[in-house]
Protein backbone atom coordinates (compact mmCIF):
# COMPACT_ATOMS: atom_id res chain seq x y z
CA UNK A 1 -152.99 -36.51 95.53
CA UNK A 2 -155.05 -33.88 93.62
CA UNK A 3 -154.71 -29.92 94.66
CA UNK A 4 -157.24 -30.13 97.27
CA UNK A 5 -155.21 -32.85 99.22
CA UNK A 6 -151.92 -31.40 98.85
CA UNK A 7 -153.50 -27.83 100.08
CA UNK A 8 -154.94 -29.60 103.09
CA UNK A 9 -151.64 -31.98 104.30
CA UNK A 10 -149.31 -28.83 104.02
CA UNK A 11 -151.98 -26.72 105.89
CA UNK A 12 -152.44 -29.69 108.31
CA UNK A 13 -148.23 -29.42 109.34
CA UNK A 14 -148.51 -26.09 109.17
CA UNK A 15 -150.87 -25.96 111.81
CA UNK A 16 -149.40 -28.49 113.93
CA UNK A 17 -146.07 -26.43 114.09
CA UNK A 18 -147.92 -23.09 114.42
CA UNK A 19 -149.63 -24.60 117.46
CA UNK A 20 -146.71 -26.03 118.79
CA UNK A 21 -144.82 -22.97 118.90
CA UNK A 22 -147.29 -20.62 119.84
CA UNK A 23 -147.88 -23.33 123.12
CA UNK A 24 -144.14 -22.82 123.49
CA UNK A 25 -144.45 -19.11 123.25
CA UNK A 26 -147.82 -19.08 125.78
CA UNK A 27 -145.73 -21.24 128.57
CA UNK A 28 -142.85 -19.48 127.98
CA UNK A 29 -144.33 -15.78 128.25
CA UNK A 30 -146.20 -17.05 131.24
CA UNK A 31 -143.33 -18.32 132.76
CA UNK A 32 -141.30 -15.12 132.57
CA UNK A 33 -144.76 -13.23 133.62
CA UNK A 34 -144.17 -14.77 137.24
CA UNK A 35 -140.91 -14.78 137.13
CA UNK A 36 -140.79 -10.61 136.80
CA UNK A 37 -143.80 -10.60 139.35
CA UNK A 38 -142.14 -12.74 141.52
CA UNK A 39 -138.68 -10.32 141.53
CA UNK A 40 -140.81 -7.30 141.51
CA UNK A 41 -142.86 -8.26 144.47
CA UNK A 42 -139.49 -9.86 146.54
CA UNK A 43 -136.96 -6.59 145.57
CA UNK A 44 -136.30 -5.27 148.39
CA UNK A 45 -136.35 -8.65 150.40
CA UNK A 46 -132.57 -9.14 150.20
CA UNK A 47 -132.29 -5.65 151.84
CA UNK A 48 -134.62 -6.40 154.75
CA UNK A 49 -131.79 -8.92 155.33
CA UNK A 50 -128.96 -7.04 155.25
CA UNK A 51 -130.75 -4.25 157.29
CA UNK A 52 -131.27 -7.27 160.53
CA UNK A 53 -127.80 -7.32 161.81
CA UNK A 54 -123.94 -6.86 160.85
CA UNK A 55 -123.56 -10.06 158.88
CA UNK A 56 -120.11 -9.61 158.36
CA UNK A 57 -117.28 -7.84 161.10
CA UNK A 58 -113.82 -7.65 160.64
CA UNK A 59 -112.95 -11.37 160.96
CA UNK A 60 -115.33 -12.51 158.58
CA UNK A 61 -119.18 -13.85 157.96
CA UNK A 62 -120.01 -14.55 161.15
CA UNK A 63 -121.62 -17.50 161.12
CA UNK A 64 -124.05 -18.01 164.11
CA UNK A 65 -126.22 -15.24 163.00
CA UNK A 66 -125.74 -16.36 159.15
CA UNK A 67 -127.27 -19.42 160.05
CA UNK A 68 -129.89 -18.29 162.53
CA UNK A 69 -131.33 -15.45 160.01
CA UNK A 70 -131.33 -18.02 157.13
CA UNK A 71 -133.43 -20.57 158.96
CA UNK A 72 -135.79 -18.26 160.12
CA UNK A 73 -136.33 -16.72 156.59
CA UNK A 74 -136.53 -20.41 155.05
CA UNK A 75 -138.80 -21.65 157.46
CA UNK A 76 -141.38 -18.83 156.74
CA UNK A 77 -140.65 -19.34 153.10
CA UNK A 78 -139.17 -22.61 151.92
CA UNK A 79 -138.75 -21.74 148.42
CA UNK A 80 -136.40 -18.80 148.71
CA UNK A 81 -132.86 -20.49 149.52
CA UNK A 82 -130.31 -17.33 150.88
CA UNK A 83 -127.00 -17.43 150.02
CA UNK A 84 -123.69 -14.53 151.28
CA UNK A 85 -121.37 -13.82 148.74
CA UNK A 86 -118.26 -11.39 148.81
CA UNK A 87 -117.48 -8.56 146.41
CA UNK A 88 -116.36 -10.73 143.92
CA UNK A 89 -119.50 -13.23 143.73
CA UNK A 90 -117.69 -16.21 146.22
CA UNK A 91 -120.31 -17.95 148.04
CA UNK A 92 -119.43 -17.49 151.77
CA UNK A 93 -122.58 -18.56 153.89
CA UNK A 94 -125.18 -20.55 153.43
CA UNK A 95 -127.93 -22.68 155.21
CA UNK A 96 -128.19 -25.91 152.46
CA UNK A 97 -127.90 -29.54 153.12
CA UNK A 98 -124.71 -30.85 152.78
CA UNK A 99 -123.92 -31.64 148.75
CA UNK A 100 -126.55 -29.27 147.72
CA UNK A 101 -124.07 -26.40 146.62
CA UNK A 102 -123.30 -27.13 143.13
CA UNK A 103 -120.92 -24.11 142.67
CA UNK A 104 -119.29 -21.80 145.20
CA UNK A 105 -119.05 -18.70 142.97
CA UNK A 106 -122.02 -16.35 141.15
CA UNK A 107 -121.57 -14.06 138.78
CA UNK A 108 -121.59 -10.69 140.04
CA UNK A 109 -123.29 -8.90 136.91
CA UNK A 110 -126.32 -9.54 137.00
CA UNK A 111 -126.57 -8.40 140.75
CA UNK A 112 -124.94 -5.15 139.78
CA UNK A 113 -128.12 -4.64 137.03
CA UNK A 114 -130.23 -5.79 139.42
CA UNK A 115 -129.00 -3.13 142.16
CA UNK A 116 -129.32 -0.05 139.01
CA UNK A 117 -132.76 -0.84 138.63
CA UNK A 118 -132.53 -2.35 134.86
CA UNK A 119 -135.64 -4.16 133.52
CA UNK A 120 -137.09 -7.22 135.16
CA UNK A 121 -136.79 -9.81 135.21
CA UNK A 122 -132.83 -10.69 135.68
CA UNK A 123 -132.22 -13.94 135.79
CA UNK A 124 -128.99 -15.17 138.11
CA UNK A 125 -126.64 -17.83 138.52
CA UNK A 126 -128.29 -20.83 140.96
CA UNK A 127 -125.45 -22.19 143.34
CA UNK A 128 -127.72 -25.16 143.75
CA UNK A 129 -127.23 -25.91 139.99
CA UNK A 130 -124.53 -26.28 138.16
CA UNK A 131 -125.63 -24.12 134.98
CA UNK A 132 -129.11 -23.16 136.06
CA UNK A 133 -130.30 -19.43 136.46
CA UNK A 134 -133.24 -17.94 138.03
CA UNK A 135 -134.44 -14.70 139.48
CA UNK A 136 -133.05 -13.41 142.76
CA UNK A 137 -133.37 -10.19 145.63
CA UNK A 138 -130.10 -8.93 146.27
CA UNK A 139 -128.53 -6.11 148.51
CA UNK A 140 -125.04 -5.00 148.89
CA UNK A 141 -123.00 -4.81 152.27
CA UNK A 142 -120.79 -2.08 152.42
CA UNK A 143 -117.66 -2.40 154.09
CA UNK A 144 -114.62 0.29 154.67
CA UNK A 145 -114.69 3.12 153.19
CA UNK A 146 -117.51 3.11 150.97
CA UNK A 147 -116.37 -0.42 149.31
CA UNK A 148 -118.87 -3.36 149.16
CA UNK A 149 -118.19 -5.78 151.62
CA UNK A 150 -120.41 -8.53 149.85
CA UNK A 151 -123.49 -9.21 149.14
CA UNK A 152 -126.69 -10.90 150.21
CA UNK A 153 -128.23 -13.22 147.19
CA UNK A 154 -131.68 -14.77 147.74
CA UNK A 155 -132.81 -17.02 145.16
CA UNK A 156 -136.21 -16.62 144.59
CA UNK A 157 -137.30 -19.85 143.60
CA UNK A 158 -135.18 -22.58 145.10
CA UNK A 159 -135.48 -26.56 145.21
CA UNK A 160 -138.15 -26.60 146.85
CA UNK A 161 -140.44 -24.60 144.60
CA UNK A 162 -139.07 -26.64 141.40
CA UNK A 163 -140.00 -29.54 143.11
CA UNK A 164 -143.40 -28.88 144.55
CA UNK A 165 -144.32 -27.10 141.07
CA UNK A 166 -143.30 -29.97 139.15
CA UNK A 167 -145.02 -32.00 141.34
CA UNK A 168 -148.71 -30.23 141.24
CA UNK A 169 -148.51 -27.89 138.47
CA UNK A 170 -146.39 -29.46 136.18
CA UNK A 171 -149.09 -32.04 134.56
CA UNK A 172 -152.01 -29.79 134.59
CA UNK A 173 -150.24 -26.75 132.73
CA UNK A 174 -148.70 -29.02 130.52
CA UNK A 175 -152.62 -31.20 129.93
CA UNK A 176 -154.44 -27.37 129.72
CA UNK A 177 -152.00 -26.44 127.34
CA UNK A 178 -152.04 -29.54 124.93
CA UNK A 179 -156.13 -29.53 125.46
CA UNK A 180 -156.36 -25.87 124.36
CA UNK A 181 -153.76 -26.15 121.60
CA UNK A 182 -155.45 -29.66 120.36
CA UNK A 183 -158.74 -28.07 120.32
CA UNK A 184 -157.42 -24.43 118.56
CA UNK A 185 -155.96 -26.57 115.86
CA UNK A 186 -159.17 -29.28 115.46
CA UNK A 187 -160.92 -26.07 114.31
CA UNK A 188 -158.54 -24.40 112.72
CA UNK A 189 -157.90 -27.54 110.58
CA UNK A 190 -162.08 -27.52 110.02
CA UNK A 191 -162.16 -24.15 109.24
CA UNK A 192 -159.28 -24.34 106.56
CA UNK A 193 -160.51 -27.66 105.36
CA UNK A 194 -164.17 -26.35 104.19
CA UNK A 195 -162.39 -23.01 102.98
CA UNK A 196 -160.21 -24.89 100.97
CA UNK A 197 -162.89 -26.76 99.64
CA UNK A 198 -165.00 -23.90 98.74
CA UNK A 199 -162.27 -22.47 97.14
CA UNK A 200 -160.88 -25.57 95.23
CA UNK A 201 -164.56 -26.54 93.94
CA UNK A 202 -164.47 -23.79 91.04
CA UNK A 203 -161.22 -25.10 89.88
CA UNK A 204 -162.44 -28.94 89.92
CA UNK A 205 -165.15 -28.01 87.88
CA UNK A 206 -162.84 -25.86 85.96
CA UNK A 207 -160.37 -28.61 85.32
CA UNK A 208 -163.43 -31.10 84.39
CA UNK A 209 -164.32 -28.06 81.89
CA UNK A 210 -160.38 -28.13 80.08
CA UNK A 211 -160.44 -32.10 79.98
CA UNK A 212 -163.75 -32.27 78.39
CA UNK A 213 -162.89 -29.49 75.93
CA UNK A 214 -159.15 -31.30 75.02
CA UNK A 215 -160.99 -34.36 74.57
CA UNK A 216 -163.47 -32.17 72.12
CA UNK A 217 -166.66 -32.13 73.92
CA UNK A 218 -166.87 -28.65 73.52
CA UNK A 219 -170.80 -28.05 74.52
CA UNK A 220 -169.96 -30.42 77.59
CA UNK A 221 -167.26 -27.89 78.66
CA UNK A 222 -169.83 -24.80 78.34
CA UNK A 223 -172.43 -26.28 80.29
CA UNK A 224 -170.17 -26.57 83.28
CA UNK A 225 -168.24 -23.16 82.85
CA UNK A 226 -171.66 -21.93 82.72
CA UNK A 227 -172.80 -23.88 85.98
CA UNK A 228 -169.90 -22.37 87.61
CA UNK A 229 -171.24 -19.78 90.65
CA UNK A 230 -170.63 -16.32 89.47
CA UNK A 231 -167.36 -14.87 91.44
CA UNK A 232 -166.60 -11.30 92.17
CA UNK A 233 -164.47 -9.55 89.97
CA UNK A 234 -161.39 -9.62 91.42
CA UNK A 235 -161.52 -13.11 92.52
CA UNK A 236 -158.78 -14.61 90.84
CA UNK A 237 -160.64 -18.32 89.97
CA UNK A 238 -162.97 -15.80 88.17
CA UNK A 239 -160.57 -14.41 86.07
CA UNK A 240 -159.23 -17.81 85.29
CA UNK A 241 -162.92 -19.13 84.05
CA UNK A 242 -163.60 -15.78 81.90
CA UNK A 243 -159.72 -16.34 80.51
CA UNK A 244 -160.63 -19.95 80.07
CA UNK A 245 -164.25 -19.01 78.05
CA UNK A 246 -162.32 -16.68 76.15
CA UNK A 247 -159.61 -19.18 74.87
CA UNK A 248 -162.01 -21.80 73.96
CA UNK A 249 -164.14 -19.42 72.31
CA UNK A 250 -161.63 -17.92 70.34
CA UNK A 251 -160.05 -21.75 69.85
CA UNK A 252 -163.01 -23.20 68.80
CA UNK A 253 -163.65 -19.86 66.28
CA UNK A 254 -159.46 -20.22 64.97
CA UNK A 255 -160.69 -24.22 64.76
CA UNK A 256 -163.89 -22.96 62.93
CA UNK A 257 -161.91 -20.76 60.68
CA UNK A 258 -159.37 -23.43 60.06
CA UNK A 259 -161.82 -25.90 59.03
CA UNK A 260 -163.30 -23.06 56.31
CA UNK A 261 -159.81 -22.00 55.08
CA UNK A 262 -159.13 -25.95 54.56
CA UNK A 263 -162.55 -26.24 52.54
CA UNK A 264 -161.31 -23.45 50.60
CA UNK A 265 -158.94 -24.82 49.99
CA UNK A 266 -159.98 -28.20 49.08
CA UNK A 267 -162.73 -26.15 46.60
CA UNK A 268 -160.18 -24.01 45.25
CA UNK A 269 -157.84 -27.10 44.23
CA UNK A 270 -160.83 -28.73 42.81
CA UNK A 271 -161.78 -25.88 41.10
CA UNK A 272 -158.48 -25.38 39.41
CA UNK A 273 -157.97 -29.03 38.85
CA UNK A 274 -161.56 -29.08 36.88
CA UNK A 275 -160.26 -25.87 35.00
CA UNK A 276 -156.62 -27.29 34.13
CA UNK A 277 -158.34 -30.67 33.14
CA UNK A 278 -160.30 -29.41 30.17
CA UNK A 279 -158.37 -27.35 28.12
CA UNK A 280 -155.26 -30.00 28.85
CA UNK A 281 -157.43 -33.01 27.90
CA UNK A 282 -158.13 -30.98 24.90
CA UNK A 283 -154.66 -30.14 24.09
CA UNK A 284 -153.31 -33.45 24.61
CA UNK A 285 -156.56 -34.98 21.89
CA UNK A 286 -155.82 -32.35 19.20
CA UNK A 287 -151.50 -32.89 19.90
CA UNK A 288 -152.34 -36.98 19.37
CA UNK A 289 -154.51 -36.47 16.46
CA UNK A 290 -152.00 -34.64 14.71
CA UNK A 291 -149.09 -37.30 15.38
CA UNK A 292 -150.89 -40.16 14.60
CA UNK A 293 -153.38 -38.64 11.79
CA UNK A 294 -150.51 -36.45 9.95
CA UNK A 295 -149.99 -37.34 7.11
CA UNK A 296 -153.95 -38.43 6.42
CA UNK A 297 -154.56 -34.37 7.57
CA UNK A 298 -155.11 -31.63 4.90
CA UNK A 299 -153.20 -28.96 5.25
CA UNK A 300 -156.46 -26.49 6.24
CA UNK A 301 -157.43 -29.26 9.14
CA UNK A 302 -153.43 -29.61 10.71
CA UNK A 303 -153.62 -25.89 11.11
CA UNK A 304 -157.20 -25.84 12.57
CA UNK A 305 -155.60 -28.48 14.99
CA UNK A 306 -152.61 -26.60 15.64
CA UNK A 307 -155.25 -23.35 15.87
CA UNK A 308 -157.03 -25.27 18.87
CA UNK A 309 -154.02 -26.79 21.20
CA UNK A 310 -152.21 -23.64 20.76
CA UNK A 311 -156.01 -21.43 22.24
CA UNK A 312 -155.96 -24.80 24.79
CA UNK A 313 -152.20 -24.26 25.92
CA UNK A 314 -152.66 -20.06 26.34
CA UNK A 315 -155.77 -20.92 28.35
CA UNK A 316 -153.66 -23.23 30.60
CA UNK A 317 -150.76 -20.48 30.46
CA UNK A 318 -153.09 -17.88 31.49
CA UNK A 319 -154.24 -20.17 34.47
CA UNK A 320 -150.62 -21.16 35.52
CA UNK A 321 -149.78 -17.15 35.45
CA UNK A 322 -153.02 -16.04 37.64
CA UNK A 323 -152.15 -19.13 40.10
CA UNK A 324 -148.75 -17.48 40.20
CA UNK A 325 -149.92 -13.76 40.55
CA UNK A 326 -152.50 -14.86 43.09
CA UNK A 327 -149.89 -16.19 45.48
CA UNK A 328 -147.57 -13.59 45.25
CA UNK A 329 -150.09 -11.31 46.39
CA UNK A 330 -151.64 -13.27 49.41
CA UNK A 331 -148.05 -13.85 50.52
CA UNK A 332 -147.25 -10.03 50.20
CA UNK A 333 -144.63 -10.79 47.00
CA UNK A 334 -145.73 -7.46 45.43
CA UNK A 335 -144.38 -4.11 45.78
CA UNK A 336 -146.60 -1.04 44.58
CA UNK A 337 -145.40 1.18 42.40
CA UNK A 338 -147.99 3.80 42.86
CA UNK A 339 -148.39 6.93 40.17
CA UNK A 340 -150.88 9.26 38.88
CA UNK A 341 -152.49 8.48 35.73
CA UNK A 342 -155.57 9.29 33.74
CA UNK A 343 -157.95 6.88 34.90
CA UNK A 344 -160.48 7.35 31.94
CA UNK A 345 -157.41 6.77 29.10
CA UNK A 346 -156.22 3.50 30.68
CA UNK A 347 -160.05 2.50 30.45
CA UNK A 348 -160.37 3.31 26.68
CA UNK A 349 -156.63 1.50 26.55
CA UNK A 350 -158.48 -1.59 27.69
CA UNK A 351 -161.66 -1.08 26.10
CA UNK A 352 -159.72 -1.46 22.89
CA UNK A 353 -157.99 -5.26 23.94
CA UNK A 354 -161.65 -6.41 24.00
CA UNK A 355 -163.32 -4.53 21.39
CA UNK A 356 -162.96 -7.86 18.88
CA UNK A 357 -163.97 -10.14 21.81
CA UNK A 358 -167.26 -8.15 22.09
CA UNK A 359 -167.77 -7.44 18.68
CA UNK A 360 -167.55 -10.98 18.02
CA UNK A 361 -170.67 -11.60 20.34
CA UNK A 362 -172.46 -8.54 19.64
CA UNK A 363 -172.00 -7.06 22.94
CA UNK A 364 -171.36 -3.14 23.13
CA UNK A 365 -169.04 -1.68 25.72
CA UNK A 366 -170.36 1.66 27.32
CA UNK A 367 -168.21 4.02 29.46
CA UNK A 368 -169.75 6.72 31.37
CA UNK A 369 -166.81 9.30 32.22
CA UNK A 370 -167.31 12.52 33.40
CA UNK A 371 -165.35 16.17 31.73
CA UNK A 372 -162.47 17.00 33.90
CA UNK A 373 -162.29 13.79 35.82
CA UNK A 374 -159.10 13.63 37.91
CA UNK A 375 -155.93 11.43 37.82
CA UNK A 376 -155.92 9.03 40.27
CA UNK A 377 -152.67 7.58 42.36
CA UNK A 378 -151.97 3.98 42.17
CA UNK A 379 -149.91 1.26 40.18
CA UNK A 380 -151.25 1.42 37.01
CA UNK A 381 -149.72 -2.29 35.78
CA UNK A 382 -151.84 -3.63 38.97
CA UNK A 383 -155.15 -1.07 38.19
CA UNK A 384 -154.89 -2.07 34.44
CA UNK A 385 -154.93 -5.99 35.54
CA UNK A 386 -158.08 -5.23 37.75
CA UNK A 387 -159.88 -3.33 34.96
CA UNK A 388 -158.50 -6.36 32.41
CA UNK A 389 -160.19 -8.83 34.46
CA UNK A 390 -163.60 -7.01 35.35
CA UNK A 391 -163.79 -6.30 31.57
CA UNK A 392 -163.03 -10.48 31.11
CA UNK A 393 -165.70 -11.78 33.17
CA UNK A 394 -167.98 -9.98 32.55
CA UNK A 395 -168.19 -10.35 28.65
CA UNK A 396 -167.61 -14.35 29.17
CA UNK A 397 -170.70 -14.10 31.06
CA UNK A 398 -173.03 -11.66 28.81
CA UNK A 399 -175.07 -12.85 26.56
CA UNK A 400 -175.34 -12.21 23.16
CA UNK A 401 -176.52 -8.75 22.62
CA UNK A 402 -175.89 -7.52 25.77
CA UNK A 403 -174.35 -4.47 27.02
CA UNK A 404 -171.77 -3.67 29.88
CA UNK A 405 -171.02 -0.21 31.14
CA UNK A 406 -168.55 1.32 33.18
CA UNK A 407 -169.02 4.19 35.33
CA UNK A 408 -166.92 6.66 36.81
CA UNK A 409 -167.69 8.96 38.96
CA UNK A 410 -165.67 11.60 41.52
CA UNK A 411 -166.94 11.68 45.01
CA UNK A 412 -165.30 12.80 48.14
CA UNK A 413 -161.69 12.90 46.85
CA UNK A 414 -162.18 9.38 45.20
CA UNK A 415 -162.73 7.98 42.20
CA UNK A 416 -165.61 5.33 42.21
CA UNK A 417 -165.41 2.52 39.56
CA UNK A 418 -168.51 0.62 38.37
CA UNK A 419 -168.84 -2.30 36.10
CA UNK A 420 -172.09 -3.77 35.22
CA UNK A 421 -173.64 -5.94 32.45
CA UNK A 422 -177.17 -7.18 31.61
CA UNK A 423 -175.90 -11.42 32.11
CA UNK A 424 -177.87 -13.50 34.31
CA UNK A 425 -175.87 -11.78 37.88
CA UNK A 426 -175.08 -13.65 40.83
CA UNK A 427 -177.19 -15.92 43.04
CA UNK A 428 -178.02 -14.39 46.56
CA UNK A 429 -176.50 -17.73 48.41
CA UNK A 430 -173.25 -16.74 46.28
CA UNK A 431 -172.78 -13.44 47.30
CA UNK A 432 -171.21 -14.34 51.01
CA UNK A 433 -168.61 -16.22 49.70
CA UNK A 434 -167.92 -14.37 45.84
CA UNK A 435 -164.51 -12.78 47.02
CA UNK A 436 -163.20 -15.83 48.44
CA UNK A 437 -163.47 -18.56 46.60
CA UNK A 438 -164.01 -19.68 42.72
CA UNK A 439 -167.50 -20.60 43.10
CA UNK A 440 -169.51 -22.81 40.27
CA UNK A 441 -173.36 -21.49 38.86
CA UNK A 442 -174.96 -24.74 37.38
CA UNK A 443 -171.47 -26.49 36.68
CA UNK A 444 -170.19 -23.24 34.76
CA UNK A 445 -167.91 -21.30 37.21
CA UNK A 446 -169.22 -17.91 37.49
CA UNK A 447 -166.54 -15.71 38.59
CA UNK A 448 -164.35 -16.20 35.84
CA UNK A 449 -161.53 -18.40 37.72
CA UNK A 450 -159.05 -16.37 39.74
CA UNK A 451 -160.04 -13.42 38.87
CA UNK A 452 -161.74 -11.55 41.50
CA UNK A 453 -159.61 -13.25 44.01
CA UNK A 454 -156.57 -11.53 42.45
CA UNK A 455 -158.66 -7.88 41.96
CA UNK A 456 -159.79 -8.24 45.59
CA UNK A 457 -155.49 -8.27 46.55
CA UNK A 458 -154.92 -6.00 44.68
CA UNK A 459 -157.43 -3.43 45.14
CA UNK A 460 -156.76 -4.37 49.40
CA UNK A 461 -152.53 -3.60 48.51
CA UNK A 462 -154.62 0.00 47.61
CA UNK A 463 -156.54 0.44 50.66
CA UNK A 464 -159.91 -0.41 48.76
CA UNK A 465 -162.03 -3.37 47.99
CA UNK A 466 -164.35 -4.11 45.56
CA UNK A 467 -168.10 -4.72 46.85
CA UNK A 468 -171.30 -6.15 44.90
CA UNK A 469 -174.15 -4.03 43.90
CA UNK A 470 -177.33 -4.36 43.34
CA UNK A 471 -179.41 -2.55 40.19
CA UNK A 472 -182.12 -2.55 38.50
CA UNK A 473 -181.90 -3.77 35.21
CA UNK A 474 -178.67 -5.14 35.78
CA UNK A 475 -176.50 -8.19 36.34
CA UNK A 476 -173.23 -8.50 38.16
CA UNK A 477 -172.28 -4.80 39.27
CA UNK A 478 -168.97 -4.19 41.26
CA UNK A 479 -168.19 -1.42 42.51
CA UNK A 480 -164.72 -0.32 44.28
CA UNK A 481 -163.17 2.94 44.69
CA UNK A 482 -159.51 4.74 44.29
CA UNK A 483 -157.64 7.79 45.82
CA UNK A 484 -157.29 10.46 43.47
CA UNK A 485 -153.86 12.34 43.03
CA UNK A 486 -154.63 15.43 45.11
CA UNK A 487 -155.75 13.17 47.96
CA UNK A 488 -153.37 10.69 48.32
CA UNK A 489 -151.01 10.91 50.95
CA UNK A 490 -147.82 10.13 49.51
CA UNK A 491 -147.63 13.49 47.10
């Protein structure tokens, strides 16, 4: 059975036994209703009785009056049944048929209540019955001084009203009751049934919404969370359908994001494969040549040979090392070790590593620094490696007879850093993706490798980030920033 079933059967016996008892509870309440009316209109009848004649002298009950009083009283009122008891509750007159005394004795407490006025209605012991109670008139009979002589007991309702009520009454309170109770609970059940159907609908449709989004049909699921009825806000199916359109959306944006990083990665493993590839492909023909072509090699071409694997196996070196470098940074591997240090003097530092490198392709380095720039605070190994690679890419992808400057500049307690050239720059449908992947410019990757992916870690390790530019004139331009000495906040 689904939810809606289950919800309806256990409200169905619930209802049943709620009827059931509160039936019990109406007959019951109505019973003890007459029964205190019934006392409370007959109190004093016991002591109209006793006030009609000594019914007991010295020698005893006397018995001739005993029985005329009692069949006068029961023949104006056959359901009362009148009963003489002594002081201690012993039943010494009475005007039943022979075998209809069940007990002789009657307790005597609850005719002492009775005569101190406690709360009706106080039931009795019924002689006729032999554990039966019902209520009861009764009035004492005092004897010598001042002592109770006995008692006169009426029961209220005797044989003869049990019978004739069973008889007439019985069927029709009992068919009233079970008519009434039937008819409370076929709407009841009615009522409950459509409210638990209103209220179950949203979570069909709900659960039809989950299924089709496990088995993938994601647009199916939208369309019915979004033909679900809009619930108030506190309604707590409706904060189970915004929960739900929450967790799919940000499911299907972690599935999204999944399915990029795994491109990535597939692009990035290409990438390096197509890098790795050429310069070992190279290696490997120049290291054959020179074992099976030795001895038919001048000396001038074995060292050329040598020249060229040896270039082919730094290349690969270099590659292995910013693989290496690159994942200990993504996986947080690297401590800073920040300091302050002249900013402008480690750019001359590496302005000198390249000045060969650009002289050999014409290309003149510029660096715009202005008089009493100050020191900023970071790790300089990890700000030299940044500046190292800028520098790098950007004169592999100058042309000949270009230029590339470097700008610094002191703004709002930081030192902005920016590197341009005059090469070809970077495609606009490039730019989205330039910091996260190697990306390829007419089968010649553009980016230099790794290298922006490991100066984009490292510059975020420094609370910065390096950004593309736009300018006139100009290629590639990146700009990032750094905290200067006097504003960091670890001095």
């Amino acid at each position: 059975m689904n939810l809606s079933q289950r919800l309806s059967l256990v409200f169905s016996a619930l209802l049943l036994a709620s009827c059931a008892v509160s039936a019990w509870l109406q007959i019951r309440a109505s019973d003890l209703h007459d029964q205190e009316v019934i006392q409370s209109v007959s109190r004093d009848l016991a002591s109209h009785i006793a006030q009609n004649g000594p019914l007991i002298d010295a020698h005893g009950p006397r018995a001739d009056m005993l029985r005329a009083l009692f069949s006068q009283l029961m023949a104006v009122n056959p359901s009362v049944e009148v009963y003489l008891l002594d002081a201690n509750g012993q039943v010494k007159g009475d005007d039943a048929p022979p075998g209809h005394v069940k007990r002789n004795h009657v307790d005597v407490r609850p005719i002492r209540r009775f005569l101190t006025g406690d709360t009706l209605p106080i039931l009795g012991d019924d002689p006729r019955s032999d554990a039966g109670r019902k209520v009861f008139s009764a009035a004492a009979l005092p004897g010598a001084n001042g002592t109770t002589a006995g008692y006169v007991y009426v029961v209220l309702l005797g044989e003869a009203h049990d019978q004739w009520a069973a008889r007439i009454g019985g069927n029709s309170v009992l068919r009233t009751t079970l008519w009434s109770m039937t008819f409370v609970a076929l709407c009841s059940l009615i009522a409950g049934l459509i409210a638990f159907r209103l209220i179950t609908r949203p979570l069909g449709r709900l659960t039809e919404a989950v299924r089709d989004f496990d088995a993938g049909d994601e647009i199916g699921a939208r369309a019915k969370l979004s033909s679900l009825p809009p619930s108030h806000a506190r309604d707590e199916i409706a904060i189970l359908e915004r929960a739900f359109v929450q967790m799919s959306n940000r499911i299907a944006q972690q599935w999204r994001e999944l399915t990029y990083r795994d491109q990535e990665r597939r692009e990035l493993i290409a990438n390096i494969s197509h890098d790795l590839r050429t310069p070992l492909t190279s290696l490997h023909g120049y290291l054959e040549a020179l074992s099976l072509k030795f001895d038919m090699l001048r000396e001038p071409e074995r060292r050329r040979y040598l020249s060229i694997a040896l270039g082919q196996s730094a290349k690969v070196g270099r590659l292995a090392q910013s693989l290496f470098e690159l994942a200990r940074l993504e996986h947080g591997q690297t401590q800073l070790s920040p300091e302050a240090f002249s900013l402008a003097d480690l750019l001359q530092d590496v302005f000198e590593k390249f000045e060969l490198a650009a002289q050999a392709r014409r290309i003149s380095l510029r660096a715009d620094i202005p008089p009493r720039l100050p020191d900023v605070h970071a790790d300089l190994g990890m700000i030299e490696r940044v500046l190292t690679n800028l520098l790098d890419n950007a004169i592999r992808h100058t042309p000949e007879g270009g230029m590339i400057e470097v700008e610094l500049a002191f703004r709002s307690n930081k030192v902005t850093v920016t590197f341009s050239d005059t090469g070809p720059g970077i495609p606009p449908e490039l730019r989205d993706s330039l910091f996260l992947r190697p990306v390829n410019v007419g089968g010649a990757q553009r980016v230099g490798g790794l290298g922006l992916l490991i100066v984009q870690q490292i510059l975020h390790l420094h609370g910065s980030a390096i950004s593309l530019a736009d300018r006139a004139g100009r290629g590639g331009t990146f700009v990032f920033t750094l905290n200067t000495a006097m504003a960091s906040p670890d001095r």
